[in-house]
C-alpha atoms as a PDB file:
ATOM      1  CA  UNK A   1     -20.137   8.681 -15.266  1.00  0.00           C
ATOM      2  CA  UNK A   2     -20.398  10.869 -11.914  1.00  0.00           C
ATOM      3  CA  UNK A   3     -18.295  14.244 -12.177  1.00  0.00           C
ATOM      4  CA  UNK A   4     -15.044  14.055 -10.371  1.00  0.00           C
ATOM      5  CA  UNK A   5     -15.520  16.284  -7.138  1.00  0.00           C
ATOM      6  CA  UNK A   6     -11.861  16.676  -6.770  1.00  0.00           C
ATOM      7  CA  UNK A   7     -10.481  20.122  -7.916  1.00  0.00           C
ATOM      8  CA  UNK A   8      -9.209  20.024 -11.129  1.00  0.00           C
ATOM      9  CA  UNK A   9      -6.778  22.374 -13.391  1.00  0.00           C
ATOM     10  CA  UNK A  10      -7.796  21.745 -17.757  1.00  0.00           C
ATOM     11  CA  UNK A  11      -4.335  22.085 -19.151  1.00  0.00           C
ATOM     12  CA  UNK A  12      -4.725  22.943 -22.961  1.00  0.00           C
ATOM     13  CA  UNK A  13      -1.395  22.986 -24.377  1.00  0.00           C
ATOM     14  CA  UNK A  14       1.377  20.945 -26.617  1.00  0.00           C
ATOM     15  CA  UNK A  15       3.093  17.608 -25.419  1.00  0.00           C
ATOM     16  CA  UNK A  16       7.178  17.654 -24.938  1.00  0.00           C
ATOM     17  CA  UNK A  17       8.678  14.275 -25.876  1.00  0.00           C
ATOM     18  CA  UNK A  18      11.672  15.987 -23.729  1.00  0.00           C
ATOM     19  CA  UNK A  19       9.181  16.470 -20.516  1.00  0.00           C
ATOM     20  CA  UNK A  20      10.885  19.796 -19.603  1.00  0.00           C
ATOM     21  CA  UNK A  21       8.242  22.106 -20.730  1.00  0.00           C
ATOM     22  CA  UNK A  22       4.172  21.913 -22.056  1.00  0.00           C
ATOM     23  CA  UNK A  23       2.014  19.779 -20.230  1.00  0.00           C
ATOM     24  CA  UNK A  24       4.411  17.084 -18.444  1.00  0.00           C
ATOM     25  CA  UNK A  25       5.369  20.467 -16.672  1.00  0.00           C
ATOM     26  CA  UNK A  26       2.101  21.799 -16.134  1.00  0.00           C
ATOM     27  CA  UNK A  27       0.773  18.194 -14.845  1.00  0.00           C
ATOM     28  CA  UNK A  28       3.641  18.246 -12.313  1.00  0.00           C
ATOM     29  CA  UNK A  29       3.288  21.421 -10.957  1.00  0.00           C
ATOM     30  CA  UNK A  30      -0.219  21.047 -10.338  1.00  0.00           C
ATOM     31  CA  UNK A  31       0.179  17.957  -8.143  1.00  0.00           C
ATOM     32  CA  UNK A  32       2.724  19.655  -6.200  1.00  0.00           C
ATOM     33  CA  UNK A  33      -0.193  21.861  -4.891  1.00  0.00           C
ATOM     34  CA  UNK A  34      -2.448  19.351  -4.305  1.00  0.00           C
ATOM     35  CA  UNK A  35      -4.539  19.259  -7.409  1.00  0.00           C
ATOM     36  CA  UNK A  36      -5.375  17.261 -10.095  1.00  0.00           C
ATOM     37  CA  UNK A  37      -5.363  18.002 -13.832  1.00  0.00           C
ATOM     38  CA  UNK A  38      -7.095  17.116 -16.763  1.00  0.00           C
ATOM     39  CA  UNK A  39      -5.960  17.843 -20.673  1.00  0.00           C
ATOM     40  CA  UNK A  40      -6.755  18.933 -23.797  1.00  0.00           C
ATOM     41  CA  UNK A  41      -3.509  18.290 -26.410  1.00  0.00           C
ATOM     42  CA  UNK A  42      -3.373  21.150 -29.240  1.00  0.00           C
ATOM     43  CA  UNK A  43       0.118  19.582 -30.515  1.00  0.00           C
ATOM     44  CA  UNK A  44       2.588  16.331 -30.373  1.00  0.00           C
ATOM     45  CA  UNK A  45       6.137  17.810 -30.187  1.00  0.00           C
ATOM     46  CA  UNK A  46       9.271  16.164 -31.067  1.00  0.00           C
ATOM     47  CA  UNK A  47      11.997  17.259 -28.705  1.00  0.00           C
ATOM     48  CA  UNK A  48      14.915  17.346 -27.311  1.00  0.00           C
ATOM     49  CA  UNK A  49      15.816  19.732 -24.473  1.00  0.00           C
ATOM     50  CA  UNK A  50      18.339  21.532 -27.065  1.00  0.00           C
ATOM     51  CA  UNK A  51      15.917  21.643 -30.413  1.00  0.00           C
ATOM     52  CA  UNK A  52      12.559  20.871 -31.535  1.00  0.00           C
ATOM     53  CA  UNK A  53      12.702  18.672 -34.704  1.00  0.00           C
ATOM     54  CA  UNK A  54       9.173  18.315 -35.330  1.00  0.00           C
ATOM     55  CA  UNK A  55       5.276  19.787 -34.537  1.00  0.00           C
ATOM     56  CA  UNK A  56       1.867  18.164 -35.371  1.00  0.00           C
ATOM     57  CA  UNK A  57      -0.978  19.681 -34.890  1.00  0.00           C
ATOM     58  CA  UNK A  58      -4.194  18.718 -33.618  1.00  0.00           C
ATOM     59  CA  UNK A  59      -7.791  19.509 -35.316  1.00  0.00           C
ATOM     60  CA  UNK A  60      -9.105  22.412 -34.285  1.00  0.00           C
ATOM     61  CA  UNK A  61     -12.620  20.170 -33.093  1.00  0.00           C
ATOM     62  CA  UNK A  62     -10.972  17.832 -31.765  1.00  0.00           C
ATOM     63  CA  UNK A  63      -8.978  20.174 -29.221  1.00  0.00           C
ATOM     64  CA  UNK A  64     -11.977  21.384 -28.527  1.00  0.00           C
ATOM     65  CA  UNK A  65     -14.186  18.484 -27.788  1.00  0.00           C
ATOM     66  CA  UNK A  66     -10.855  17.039 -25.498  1.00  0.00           C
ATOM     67  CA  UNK A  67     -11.696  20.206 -23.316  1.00  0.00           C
ATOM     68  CA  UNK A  68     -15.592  20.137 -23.499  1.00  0.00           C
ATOM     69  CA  UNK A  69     -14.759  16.362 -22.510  1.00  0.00           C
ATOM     70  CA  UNK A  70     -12.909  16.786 -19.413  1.00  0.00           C
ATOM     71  CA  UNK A  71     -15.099  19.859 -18.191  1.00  0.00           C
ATOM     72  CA  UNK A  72     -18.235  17.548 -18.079  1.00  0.00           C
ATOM     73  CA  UNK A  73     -15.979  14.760 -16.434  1.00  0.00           C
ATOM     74  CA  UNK A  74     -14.206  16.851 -13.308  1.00  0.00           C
ATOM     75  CA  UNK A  75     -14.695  19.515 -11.047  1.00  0.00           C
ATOM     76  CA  UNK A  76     -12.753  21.864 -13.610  1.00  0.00           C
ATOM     77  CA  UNK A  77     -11.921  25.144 -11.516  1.00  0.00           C
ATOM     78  CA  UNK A  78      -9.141  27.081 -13.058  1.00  0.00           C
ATOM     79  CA  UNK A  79      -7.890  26.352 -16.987  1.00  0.00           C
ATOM     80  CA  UNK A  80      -4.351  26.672 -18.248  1.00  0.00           C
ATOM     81  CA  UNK A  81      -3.467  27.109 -21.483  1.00  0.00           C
ATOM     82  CA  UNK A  82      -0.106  26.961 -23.101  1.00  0.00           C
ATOM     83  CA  UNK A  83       1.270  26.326 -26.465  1.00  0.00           C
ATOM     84  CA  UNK A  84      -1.759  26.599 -29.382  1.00  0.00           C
ATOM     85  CA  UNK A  85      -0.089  26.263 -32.666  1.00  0.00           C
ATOM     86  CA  UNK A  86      -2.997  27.963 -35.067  1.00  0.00           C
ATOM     87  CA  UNK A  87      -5.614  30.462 -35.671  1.00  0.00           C
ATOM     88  CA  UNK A  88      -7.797  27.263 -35.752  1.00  0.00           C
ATOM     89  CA  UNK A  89      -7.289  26.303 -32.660  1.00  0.00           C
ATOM     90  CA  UNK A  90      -7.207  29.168 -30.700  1.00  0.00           C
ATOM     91  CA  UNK A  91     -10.578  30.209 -32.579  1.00  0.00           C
ATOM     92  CA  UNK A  92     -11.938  26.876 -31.453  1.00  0.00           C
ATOM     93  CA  UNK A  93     -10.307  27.236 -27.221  1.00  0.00           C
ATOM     94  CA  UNK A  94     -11.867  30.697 -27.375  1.00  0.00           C
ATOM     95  CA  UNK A  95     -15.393  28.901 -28.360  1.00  0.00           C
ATOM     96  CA  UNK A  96     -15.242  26.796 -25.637  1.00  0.00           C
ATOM     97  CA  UNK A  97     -14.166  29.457 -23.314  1.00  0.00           C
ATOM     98  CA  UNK A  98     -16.889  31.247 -24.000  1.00  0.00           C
ATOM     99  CA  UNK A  99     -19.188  28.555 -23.213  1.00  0.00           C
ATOM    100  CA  UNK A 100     -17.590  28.339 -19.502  1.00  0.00           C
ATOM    101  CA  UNK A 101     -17.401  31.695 -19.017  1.00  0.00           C
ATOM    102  CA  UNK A 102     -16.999  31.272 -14.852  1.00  0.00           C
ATOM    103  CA  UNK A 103     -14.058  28.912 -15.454  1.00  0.00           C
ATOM    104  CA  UNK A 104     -10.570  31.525 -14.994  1.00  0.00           C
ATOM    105  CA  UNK A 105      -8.367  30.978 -17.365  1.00  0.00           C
ATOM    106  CA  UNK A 106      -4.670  31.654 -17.693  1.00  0.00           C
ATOM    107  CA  UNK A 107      -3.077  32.186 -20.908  1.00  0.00           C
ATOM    108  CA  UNK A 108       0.791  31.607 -21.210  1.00  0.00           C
ATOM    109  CA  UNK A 109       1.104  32.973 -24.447  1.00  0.00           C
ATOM    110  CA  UNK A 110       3.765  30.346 -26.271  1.00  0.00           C
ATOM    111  CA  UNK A 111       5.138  31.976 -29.472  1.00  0.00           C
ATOM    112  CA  UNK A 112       8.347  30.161 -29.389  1.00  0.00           C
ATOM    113  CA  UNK A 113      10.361  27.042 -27.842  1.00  0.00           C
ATOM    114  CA  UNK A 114      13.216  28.162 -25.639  1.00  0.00           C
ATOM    115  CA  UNK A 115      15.738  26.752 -28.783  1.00  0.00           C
ATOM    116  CA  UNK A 116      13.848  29.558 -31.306  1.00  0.00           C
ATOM    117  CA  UNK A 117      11.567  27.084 -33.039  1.00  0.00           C
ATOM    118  CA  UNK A 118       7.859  29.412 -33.767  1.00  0.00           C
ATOM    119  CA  UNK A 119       5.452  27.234 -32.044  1.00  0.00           C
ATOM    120  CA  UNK A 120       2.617  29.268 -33.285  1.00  0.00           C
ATOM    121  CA  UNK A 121       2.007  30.049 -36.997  1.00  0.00           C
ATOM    122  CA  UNK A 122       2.114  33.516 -38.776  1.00  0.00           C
ATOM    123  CA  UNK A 123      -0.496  35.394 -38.642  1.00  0.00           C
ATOM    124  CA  UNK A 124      -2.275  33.723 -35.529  1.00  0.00           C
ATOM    125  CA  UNK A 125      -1.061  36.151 -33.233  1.00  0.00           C
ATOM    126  CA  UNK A 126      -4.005  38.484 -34.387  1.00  0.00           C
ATOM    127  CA  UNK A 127      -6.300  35.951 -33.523  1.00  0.00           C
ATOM    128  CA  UNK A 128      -5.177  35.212 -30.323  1.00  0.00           C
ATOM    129  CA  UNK A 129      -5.283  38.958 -29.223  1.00  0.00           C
ATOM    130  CA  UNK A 130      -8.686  39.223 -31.103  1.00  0.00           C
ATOM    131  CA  UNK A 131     -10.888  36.230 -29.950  1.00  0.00           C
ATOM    132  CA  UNK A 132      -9.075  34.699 -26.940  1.00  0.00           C
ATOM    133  CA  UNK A 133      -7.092  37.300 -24.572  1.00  0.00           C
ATOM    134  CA  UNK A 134     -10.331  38.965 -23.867  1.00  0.00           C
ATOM    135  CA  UNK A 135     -11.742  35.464 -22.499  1.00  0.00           C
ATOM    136  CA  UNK A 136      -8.615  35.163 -19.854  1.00  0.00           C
ATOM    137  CA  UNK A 137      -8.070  36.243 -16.542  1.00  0.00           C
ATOM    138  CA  UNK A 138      -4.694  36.710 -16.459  1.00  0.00           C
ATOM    139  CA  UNK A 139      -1.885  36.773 -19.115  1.00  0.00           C
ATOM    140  CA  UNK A 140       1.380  35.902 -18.724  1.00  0.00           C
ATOM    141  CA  UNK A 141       3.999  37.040 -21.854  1.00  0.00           C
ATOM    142  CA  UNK A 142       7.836  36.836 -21.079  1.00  0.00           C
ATOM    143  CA  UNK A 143       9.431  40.295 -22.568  1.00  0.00           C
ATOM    144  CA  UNK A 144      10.183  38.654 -25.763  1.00  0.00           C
ATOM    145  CA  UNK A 145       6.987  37.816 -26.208  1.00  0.00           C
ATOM    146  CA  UNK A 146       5.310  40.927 -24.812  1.00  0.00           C
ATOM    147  CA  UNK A 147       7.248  42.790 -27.791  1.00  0.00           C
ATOM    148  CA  UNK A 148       5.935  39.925 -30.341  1.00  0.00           C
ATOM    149  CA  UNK A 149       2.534  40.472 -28.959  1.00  0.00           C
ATOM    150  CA  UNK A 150       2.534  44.148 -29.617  1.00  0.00           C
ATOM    151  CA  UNK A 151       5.021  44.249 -32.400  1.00  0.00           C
ATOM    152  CA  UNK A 152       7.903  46.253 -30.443  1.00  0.00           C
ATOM    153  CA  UNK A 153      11.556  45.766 -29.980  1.00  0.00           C
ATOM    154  CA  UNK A 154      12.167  43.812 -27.113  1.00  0.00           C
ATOM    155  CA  UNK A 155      11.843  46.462 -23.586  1.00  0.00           C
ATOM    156  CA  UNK A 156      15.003  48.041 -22.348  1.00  0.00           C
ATOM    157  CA  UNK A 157      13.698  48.930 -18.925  1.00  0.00           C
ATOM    158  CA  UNK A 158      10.913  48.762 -16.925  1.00  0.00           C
ATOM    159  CA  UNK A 159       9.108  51.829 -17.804  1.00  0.00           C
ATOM    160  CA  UNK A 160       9.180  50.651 -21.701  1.00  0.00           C
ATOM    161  CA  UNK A 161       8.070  47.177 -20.402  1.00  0.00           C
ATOM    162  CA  UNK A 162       4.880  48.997 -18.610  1.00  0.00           C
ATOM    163  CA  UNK A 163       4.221  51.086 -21.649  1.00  0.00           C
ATOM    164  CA  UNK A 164       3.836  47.811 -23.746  1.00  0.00           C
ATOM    165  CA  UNK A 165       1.882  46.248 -21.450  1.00  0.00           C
ATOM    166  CA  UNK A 166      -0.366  48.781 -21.359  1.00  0.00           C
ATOM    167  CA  UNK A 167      -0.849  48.854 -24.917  1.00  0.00           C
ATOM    168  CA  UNK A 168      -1.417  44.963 -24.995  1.00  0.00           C
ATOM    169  CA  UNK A 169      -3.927  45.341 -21.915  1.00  0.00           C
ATOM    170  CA  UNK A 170      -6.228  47.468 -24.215  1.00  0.00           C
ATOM    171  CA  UNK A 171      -6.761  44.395 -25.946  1.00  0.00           C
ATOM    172  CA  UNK A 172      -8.813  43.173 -23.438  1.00  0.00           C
ATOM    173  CA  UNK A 173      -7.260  40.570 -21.138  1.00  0.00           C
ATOM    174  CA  UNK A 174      -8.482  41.896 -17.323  1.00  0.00           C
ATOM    175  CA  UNK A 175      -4.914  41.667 -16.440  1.00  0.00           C
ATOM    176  CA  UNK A 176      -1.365  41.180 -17.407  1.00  0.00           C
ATOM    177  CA  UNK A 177       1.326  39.794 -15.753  1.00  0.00           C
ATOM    178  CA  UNK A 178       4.972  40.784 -17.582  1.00  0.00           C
ATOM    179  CA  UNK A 179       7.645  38.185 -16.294  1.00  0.00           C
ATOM    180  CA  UNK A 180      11.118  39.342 -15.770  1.00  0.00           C
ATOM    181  CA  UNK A 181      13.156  36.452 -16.538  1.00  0.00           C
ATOM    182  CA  UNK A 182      14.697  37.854 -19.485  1.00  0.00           C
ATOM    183  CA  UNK A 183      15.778  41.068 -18.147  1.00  0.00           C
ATOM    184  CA  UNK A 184      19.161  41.682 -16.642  1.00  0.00           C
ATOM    185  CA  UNK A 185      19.979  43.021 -12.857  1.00  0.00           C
ATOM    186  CA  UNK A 186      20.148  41.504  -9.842  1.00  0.00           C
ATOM    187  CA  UNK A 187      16.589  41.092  -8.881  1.00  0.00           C
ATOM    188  CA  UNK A 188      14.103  38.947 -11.181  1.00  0.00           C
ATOM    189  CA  UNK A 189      10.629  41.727 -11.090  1.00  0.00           C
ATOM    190  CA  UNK A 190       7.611  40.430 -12.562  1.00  0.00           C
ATOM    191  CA  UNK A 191       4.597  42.860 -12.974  1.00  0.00           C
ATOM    192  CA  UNK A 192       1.038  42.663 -12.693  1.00  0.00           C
ATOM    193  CA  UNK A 193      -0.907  44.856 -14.543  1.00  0.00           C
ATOM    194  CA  UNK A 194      -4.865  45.761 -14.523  1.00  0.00           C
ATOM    195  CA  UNK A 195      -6.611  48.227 -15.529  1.00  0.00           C
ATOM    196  CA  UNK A 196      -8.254  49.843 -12.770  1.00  0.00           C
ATOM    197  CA  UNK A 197      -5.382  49.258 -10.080  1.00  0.00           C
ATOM    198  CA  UNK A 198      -1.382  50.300  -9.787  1.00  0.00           C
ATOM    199  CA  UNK A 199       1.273  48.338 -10.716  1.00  0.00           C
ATOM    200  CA  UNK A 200       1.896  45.537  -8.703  1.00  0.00           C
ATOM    201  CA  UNK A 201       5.790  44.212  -8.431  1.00  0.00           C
ATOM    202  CA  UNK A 202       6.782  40.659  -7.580  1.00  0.00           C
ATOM    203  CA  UNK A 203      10.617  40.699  -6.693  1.00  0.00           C
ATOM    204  CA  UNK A 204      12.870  37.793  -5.719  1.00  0.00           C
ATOM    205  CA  UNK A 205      16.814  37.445  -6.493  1.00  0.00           C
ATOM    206  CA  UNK A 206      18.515  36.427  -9.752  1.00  0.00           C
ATOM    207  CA  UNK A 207      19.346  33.211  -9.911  1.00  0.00           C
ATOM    208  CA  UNK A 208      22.712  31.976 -11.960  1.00  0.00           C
ATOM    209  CA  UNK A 209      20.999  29.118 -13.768  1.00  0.00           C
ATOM    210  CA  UNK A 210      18.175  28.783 -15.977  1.00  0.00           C
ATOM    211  CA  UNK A 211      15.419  25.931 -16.591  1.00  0.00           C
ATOM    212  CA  UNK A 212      13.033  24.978 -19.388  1.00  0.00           C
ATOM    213  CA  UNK A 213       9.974  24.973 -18.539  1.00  0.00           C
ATOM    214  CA  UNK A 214       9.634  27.890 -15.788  1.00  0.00           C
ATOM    215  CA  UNK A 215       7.092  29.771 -17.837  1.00  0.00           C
ATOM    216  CA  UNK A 216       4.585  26.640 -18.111  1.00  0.00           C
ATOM    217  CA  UNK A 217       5.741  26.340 -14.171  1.00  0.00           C
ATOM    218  CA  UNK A 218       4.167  30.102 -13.487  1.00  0.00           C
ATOM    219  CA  UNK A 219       0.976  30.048 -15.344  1.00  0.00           C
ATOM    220  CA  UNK A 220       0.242  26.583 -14.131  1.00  0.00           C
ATOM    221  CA  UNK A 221       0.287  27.266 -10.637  1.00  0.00           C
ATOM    222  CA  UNK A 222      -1.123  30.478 -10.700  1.00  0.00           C
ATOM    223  CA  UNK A 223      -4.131  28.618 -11.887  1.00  0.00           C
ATOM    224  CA  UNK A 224      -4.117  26.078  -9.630  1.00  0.00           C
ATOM    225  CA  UNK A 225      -4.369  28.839  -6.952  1.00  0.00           C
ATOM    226  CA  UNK A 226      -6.824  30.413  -8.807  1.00  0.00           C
ATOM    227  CA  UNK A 227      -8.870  27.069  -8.635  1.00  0.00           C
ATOM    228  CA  UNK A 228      -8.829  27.578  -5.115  1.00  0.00           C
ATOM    229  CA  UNK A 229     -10.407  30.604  -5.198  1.00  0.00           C
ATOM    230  CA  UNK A 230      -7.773  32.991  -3.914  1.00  0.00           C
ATOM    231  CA  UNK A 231      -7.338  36.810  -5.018  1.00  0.00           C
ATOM    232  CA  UNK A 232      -5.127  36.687  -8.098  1.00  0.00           C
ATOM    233  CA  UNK A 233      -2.487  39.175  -6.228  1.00  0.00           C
ATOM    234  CA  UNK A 234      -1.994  36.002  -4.065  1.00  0.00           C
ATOM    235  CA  UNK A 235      -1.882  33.260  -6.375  1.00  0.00           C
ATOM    236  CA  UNK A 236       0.840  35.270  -8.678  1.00  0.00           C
ATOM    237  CA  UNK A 237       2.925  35.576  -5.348  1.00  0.00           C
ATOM    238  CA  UNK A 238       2.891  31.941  -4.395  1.00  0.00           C
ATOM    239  CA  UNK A 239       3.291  31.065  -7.547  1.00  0.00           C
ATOM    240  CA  UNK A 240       6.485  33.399  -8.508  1.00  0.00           C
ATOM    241  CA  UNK A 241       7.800  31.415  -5.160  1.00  0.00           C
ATOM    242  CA  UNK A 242       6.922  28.097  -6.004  1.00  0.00           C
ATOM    243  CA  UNK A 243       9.316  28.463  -9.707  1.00  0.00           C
ATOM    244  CA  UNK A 244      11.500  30.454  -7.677  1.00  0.00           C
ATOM    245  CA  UNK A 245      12.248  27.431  -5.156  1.00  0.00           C
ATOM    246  CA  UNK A 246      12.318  24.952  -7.769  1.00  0.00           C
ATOM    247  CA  UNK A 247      14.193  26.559 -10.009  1.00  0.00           C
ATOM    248  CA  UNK A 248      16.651  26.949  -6.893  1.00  0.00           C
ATOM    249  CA  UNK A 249      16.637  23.346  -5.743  1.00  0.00           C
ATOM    250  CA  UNK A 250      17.892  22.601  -9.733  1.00  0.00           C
ATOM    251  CA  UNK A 251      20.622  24.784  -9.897  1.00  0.00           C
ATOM    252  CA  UNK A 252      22.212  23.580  -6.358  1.00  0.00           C
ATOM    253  CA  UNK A 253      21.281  19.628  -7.892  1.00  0.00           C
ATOM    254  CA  UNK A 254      23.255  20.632 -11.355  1.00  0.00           C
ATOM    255  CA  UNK A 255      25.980  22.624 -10.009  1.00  0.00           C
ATOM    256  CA  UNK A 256      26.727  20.657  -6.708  1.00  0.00           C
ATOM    257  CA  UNK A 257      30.422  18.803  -6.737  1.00  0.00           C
ATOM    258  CA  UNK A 258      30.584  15.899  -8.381  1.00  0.00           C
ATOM    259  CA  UNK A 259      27.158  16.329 -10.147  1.00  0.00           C
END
């Protein structure tokens, strides 16, 4: 079969029965920028959007020959990868990775479902700093799991936030972006972090609501920008909008009289 000449994002992630997060998200964001998306399932998920009652996991080989699959059947310009489940499987991503080693990839590093569940098993965290981080472009941990990443507490201000994300830079991903969700303050600051440049700061307001599903929203479109070949400055901008303005249009839907 011809390769698909249309631009397309590899999501690698877990399924959501509940659609509000893994790759029903990522698939949707992607088409809202105009791309398509191809996938590689690491896990089935049973859930609910208040609990996750159950997790299956896929074979390490076969996650891996889903992705080797859909890179030799599209135009695969960007990767996303989401929820992983085992040292197996990231071992196996990583293998793959390597063997595309022009492909960007963007690691949303899932350690846990919004209700608490672990979503990745003990120990596997090791691996995924080891073998994998050093194959992404970007990496996007949440300040919970920027402190489970490099065994803190959780950051109590920016400056303790920067001095972890240093720390988990040295482990090789090129960049880093820490998301501000989970702080507290008025403004919402996420910050990108490289080695060889400043800080860079992505502010927008607080909102009063919160989603499921916003971090697989952010990775997923930056690397649908990134598909498009843009700076990755850029593509973390209009991608901190894009979650912003969804995430705005679903509070005023939920909240609005008579809703």
């Amino acid at each position: 079969m011809a390769l698909n000449r249309d631009l397309h994002v590899l999501v690698v992630g877990g399924s959501d029965s509940s659609g509000g997060a893994g790759i029903a998200r990522d698939i949707e964001t992607i088409s809202s920028i105009g791309l398509r998306s191809c996938v590689a399932v690491t896990a089935v998920t049973v859930q609910t959007h208040q609990s996750v009652t159950a997790i299956h996991h896929m074979q390490p080989g076969l996650v891996a020959d889903q992705m080797r699959a859909a890179l030799r059947a599209n135009k695969v310009s960007a990767i996303k990868i989401g929820m992983l489940s085992t040292g197996r499987i990231i071992a196996a991503v990583a293998a793959v990775l390597r063997e595309n080693p022009r492909i960007p990839a963007v690691l949303d590093p899932v350690l846990a479902s919004s209700s608490g569940r672990q979503l990745l098993e003990a120990g596997a965290i090791g691996v995924m700093k080891r073998d994998l981080m050093p194959l992404c472009r970007l990496v996007t941990p949440n300040l919970v799991e920027l402190a489970g990443l490099t065994g803190s507490d959780l950051a109590s201000d920016d400056d303790d936030a920067l001095r972890q994300g240093r720390r988990l830079l040295a482990d090789g991903p090129r960049a880093l972006l820490i998301k501000g969700g989970h702080a507290e303050g008025p403004r919402s600051t996420d910050i990108l972090l490289s080695p060889d440049r400043e800080p860079i700061r992505f502010d927008m307001p607080r909102l009063a609501g919160s989603m499921r599903g916003t971090g697989c929203m952010l990775a997923s479109a930056i690397a649908a920008h990134l598909a498009g070949a843009k700076p990755l400055e850029d593509c973390v901008r209009e991608g901190k909008r894009l979650v912003f303005e969804k995430l705005l249009r679903w509070i005023e839907r939920e909240f609005a009289p008579g809703a």
